[in-house]
Protein backbone atom coordinates (compact mmCIF):
# COMPACT_ATOMS: atom_id res chain seq x y z
CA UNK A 1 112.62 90.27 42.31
CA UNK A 2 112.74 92.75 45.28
CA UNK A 3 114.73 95.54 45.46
CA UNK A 4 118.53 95.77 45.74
CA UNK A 5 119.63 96.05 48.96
CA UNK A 6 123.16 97.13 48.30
CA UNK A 7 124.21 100.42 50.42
CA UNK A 8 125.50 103.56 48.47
CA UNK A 9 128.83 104.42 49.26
CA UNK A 10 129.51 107.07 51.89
CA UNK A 11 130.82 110.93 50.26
CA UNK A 12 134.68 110.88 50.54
CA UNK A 13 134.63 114.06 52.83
CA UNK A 14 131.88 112.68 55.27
CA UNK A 15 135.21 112.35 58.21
CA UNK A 16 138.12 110.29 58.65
CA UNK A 17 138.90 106.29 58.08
CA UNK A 18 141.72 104.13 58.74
CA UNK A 19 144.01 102.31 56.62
CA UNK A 20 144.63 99.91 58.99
CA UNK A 21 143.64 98.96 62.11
CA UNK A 22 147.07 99.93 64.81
CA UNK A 23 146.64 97.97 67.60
CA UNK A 24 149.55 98.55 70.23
CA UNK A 25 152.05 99.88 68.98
CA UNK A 26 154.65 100.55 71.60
CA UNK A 27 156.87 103.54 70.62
CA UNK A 28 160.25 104.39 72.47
CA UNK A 29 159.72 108.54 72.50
CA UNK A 30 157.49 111.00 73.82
CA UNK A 31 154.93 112.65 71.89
CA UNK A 32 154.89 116.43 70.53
CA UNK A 33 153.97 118.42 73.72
CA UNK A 34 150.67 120.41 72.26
CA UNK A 35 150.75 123.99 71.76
CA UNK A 36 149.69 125.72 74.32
CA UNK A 37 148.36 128.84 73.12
CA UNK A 38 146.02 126.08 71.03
CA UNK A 39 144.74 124.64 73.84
CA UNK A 40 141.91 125.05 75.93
CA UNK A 41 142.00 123.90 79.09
CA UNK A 42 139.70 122.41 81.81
CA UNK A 43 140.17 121.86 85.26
CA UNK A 44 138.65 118.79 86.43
CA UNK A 45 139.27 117.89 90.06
CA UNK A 46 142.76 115.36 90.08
CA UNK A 47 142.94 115.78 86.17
CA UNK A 48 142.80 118.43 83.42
CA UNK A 49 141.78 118.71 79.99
CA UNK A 50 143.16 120.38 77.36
CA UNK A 51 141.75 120.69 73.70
CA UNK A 52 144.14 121.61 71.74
CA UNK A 53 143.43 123.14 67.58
CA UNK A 54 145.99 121.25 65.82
CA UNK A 55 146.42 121.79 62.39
CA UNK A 56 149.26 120.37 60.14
CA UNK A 57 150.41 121.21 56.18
CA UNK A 58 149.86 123.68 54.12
CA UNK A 59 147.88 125.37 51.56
CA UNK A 60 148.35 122.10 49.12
CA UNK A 61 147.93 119.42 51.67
CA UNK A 62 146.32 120.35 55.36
CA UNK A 63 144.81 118.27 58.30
CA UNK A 64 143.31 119.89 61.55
CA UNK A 65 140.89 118.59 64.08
CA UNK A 66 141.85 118.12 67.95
CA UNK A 67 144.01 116.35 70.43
CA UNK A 68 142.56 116.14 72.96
CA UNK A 69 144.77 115.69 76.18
CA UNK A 70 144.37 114.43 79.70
CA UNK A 71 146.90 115.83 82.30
CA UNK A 72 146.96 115.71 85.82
CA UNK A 73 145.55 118.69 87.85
CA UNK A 74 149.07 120.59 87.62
CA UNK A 75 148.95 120.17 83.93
CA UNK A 76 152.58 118.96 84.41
CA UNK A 77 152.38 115.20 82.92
CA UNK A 78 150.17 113.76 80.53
CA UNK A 79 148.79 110.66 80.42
CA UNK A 80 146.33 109.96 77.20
CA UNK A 81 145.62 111.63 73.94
CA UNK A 82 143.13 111.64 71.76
CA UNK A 83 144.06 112.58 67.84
CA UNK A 84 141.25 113.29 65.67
CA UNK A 85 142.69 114.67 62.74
CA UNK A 86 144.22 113.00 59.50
CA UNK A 87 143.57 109.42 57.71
CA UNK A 88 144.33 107.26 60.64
CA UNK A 89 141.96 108.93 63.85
CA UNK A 90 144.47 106.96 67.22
CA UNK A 91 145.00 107.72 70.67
CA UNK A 92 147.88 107.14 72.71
CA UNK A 93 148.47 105.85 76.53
CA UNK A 94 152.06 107.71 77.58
CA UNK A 95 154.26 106.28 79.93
CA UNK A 96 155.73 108.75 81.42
CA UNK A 97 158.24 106.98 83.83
CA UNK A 98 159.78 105.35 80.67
CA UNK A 99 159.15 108.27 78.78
CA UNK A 100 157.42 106.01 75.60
CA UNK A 101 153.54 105.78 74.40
CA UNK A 102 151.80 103.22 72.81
CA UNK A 103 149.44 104.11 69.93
CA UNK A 104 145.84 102.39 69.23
CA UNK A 105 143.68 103.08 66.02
CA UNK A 106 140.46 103.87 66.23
CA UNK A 107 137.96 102.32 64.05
CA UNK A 108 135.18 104.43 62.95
CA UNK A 109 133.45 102.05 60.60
CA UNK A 110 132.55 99.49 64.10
CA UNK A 111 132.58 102.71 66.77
CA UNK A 112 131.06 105.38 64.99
CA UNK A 113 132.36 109.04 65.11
CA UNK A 114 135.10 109.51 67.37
CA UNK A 115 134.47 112.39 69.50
CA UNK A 116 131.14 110.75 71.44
CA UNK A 117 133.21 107.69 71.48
CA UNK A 118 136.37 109.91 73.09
CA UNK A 119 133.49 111.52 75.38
CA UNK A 120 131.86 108.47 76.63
CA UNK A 121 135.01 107.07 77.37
CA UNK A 122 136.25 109.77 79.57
CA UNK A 123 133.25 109.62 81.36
CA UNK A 124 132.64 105.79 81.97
CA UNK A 125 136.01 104.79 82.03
CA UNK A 126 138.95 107.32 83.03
CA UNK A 127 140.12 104.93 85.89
CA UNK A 128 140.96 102.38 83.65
CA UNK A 129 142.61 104.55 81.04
CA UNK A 130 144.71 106.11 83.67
CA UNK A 131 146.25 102.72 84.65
CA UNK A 132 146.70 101.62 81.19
CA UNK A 133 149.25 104.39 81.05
CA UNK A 134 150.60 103.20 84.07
CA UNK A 135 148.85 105.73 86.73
CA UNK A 136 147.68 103.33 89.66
CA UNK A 137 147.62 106.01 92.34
CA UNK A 138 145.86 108.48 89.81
CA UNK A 139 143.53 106.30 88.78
CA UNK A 140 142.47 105.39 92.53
CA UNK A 141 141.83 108.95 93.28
CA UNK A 142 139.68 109.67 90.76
CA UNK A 143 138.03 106.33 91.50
CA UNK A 144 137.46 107.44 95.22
CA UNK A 145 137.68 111.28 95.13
CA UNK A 146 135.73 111.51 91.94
CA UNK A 147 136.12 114.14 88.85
CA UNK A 148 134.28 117.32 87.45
CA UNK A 149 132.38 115.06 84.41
CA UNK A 150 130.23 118.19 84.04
CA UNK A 151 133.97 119.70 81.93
CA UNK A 152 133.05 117.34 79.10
CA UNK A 153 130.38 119.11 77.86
CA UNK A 154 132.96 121.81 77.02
CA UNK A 155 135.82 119.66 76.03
CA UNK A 156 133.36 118.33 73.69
CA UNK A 157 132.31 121.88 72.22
CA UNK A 158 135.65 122.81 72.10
CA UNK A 159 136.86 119.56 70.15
CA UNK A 160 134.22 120.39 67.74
CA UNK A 161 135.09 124.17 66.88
CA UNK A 162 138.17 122.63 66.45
CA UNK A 163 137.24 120.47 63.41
CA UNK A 164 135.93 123.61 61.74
CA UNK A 165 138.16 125.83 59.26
CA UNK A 166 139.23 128.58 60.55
CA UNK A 167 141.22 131.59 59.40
CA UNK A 168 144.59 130.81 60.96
CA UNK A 169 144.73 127.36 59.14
CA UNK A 170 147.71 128.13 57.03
CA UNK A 171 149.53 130.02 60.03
CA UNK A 172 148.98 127.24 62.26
CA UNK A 173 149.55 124.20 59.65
CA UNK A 174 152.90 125.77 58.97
CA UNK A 175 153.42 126.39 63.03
CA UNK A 176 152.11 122.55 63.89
CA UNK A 177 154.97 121.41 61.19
CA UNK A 178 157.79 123.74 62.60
CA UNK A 179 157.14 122.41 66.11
CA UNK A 180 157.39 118.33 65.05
CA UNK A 181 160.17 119.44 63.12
CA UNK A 182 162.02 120.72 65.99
CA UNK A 183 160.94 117.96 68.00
CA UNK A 184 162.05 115.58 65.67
CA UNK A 185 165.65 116.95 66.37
CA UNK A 186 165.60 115.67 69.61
CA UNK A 187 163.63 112.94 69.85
CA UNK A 188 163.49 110.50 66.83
CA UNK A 189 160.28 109.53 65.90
CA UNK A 190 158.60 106.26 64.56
CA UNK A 191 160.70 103.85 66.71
CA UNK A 192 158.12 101.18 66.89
CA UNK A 193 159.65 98.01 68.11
CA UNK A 194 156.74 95.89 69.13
CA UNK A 195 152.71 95.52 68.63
CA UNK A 196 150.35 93.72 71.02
CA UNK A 197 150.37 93.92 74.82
CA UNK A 198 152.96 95.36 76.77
C-alpha cells in the first residue's frame, strides 16, 4: 500500500478561523467609531484609510490585530471595515444614511489569509464595495477620477505591525473594552434582525 495521504492538522496558533460562516447579517446600529490615536491614516485621493491597532481583554483573555477602515477623503463617514482580530475574522458594509451595517464572515480555510485578501480587494474592487454600502456617487468617482492604490502598500505594513504584540497590549485591551462599553450605553448592540440580501 502507498503512503497515507491524510494532512496533519494545522498548530492552533497558526491565525484565526471561524465558527461559522456570517453571511449578511443586517444590524440596526452603528459600529464602535475606532480610536483615533490607534489609527494610522492614509490619504488616498476621494477616500482614506485608516489602520487602526485594536486590541480587546485583558491579561487573562486578549485579542488584537486591525480594523482596517475606509472613509471618505474628509475622514468624516465611513463606509467598510475590515476586522482581523478574534475567532470570527468579518467585515462590515455601513449604511450610513440609515445609520446600520451589515456584517460578512470571512472564510480563511477557502480565501486564505485575510489581509492579501483585504488588499486585493481594495485594489480590484473598491467601486463595488463602495456601492454595497450604499455610496453610488462615491463609487463613480473613484471609478472615473481614480485613487492613490500606491497607499496600500502601507495600509498593508501597517495592518501587519498591528498583529504583532506590543507593549501597550494590556493598556489598550482595557481602553478598546472601556470604549464598547460606553458605546454600548448608547447604542445597543447585537440587534440582528435579518440574514441574506438586503
Amino acid at each position: 500500500m502507498g503512503e497515507s495521504t491524510k494532512t496533519a492538522p494545522l498548530p492552533k496558533n497558526m491565525g484565526n478561523g471561524t465558527v461559522e460562516t456570517i453571511r449578511g447579517q443586517y444590524h440596526k446600529f452603528m459600529l464602535i467609531p475606532p480610536i483615533e490615536r490607534h489609527c494610522q491614516w492614509f490619504d488616498a485621493g476621494p477616500i482614506s484609510i485608516a489602520v487602526e491597532a485594536r486590541a480587546l481583554g485583558d491579561q487573562h483573555v486578549m485579542v488584537r490585530g486591525p480594523s482596517i477602515h475606509v472613509f471618505n477623503a474628509a475622514r468624516s463617514e465611513e463606509y467598510v471595515r475590515f476586522d482581523l482580530f478574534g475567532r470570527v475574522l468579518h467585515y462590515h458594509y455601513i449604511l450610513n444614511a440609515h445609520q446600520h451595517n451589515i456584517l460578512w464572515g470571512y472564510d480563511p480555510d477557502a480565501n486564505g489569509p485575510m489581509l492579501p485578501w483585504v488588499i486585493a480587494a481594495l485594489r480590484d474592487r473598491l467601486p463595488i464595495l463602495l456601492r454595497r454600502a450604499g455610496e453610488p456617487e462615491l463609487a463613480q468617482e473613484v471609478e472615473e477620477v481614480g485613487w492613490n492604490r500606491t497607499v496600500l502598500t502601507g495600509v498593508a505594513q501597517a495592518a501587519a505591525a498591528a498583529l504583532r504584540p506590543r507593549d501597550d497590549d494590556l493598556e489598550r485591551g482595557r481602553e478598546g473594552m472601556e470604549w464598547m462599553y460606553r458605546w454600548k450605553e448608547i447604542h445597543p448592540q447585537f440587534n440582528t434582525v435579518a440574514e441574506g440580501e438586503y
